[in-house]
Protein backbone atom coordinates (compact mmCIF):
# COMPACT_ATOMS: atom_id res chain seq x y z
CA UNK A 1 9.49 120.70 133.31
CA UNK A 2 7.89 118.65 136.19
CA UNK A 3 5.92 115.07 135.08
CA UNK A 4 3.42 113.96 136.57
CA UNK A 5 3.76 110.59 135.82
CA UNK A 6 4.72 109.32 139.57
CA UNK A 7 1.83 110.82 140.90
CA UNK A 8 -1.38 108.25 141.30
CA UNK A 9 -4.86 108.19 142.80
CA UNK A 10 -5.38 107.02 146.35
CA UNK A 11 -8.01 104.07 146.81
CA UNK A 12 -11.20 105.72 148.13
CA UNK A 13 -12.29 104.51 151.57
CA UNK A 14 -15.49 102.45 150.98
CA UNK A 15 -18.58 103.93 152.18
CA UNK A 16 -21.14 101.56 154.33
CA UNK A 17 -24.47 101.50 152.58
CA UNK A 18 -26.33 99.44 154.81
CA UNK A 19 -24.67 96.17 152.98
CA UNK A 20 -22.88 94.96 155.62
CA UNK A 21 -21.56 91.92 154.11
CA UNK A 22 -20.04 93.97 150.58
CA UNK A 23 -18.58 97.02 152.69
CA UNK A 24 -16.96 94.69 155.00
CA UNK A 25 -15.04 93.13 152.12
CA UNK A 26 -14.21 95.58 150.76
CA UNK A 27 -13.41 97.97 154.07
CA UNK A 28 -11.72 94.91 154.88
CA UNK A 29 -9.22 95.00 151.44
CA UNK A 30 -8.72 98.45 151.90
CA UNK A 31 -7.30 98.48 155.43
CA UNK A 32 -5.20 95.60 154.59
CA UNK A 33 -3.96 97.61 151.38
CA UNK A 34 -2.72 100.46 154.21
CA UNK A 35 -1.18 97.40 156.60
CA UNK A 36 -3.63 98.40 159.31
CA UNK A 37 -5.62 94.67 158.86
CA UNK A 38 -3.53 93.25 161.60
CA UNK A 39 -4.21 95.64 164.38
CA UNK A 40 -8.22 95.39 163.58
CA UNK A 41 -8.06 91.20 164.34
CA UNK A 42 -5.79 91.45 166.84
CA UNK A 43 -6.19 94.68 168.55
CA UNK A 44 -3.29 96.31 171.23
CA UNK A 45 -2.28 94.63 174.07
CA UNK A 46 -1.59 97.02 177.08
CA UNK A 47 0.91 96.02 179.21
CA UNK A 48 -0.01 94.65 182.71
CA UNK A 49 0.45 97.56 185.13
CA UNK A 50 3.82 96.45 186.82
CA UNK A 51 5.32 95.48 183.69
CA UNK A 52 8.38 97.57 182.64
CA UNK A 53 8.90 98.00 178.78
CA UNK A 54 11.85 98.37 177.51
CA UNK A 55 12.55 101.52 175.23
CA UNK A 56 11.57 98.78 171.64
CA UNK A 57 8.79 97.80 173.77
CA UNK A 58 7.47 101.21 174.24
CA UNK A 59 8.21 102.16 170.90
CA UNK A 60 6.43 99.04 168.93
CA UNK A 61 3.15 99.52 171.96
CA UNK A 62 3.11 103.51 170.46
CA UNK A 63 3.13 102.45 166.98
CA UNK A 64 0.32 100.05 167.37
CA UNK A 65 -1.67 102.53 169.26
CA UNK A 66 -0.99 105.10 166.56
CA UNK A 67 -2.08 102.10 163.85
CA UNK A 68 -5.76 101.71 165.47
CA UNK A 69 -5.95 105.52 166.00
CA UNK A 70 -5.22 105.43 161.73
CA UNK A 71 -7.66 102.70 161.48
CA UNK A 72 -10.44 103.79 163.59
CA UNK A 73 -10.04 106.72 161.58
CA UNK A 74 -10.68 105.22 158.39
CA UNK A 75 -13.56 103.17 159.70
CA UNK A 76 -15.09 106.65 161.29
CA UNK A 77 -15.15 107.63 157.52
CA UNK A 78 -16.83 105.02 155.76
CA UNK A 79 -19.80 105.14 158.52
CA UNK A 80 -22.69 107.51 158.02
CA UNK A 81 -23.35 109.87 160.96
CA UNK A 82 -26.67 108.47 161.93
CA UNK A 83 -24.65 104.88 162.97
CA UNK A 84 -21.48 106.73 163.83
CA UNK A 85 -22.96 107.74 167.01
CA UNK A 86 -23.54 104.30 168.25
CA UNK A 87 -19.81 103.15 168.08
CA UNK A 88 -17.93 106.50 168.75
CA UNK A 89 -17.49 104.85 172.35
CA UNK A 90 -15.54 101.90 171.03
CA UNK A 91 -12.14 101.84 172.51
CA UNK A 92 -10.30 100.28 169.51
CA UNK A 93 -10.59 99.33 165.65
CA UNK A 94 -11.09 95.90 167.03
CA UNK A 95 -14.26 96.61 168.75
CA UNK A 96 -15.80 98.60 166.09
């Protein structure tokens, strides 16, 4: 008979409510609870455009792209529609 004692809840993604100063606390805790706090204060660096990456290189610059995409994401969720629209140009979890 399966258990389902290894199974657990997943943290949900705080919700802004116009607090900024709570939500960022704890939006902030949350991301760094999923590893992605590190790519919002630092960001990606691109590569300057003659610059040849090595295979790693390429490899570690497509993870951290694929990190802000994951934590854009999660910030896209925790904003209401109405301010949503106002940052859906932002290039990166950084800017946001």
């Amino acid at each position: 008979m399966a258990s389902d004692n290894n199974s657990f809840m997943q943290p949900a993604i705080p919700r802004f409510d116009g607090h900024y100063d709570h939500w960022s606390m704890l939006m902030e805790k949350f991301l760094r609870s999923k590893e992605y706090w590190d790519i919002v204060e630092n960001g990606v660096t691109e590569p300057v455009a003659e610059e040849t990456l090595t295979e790693a290189q390429n490899k570690a610059l497509a993870d951290r792209k694929l990190k802000d995409l994951k934590a854009k994401n999660y910030l896209f969720q925790a904003i209401d529609h109405s301010i949503l629209e106002t940052i859906l140009q932002k290039d990166t979890s950084k800017h946001i």
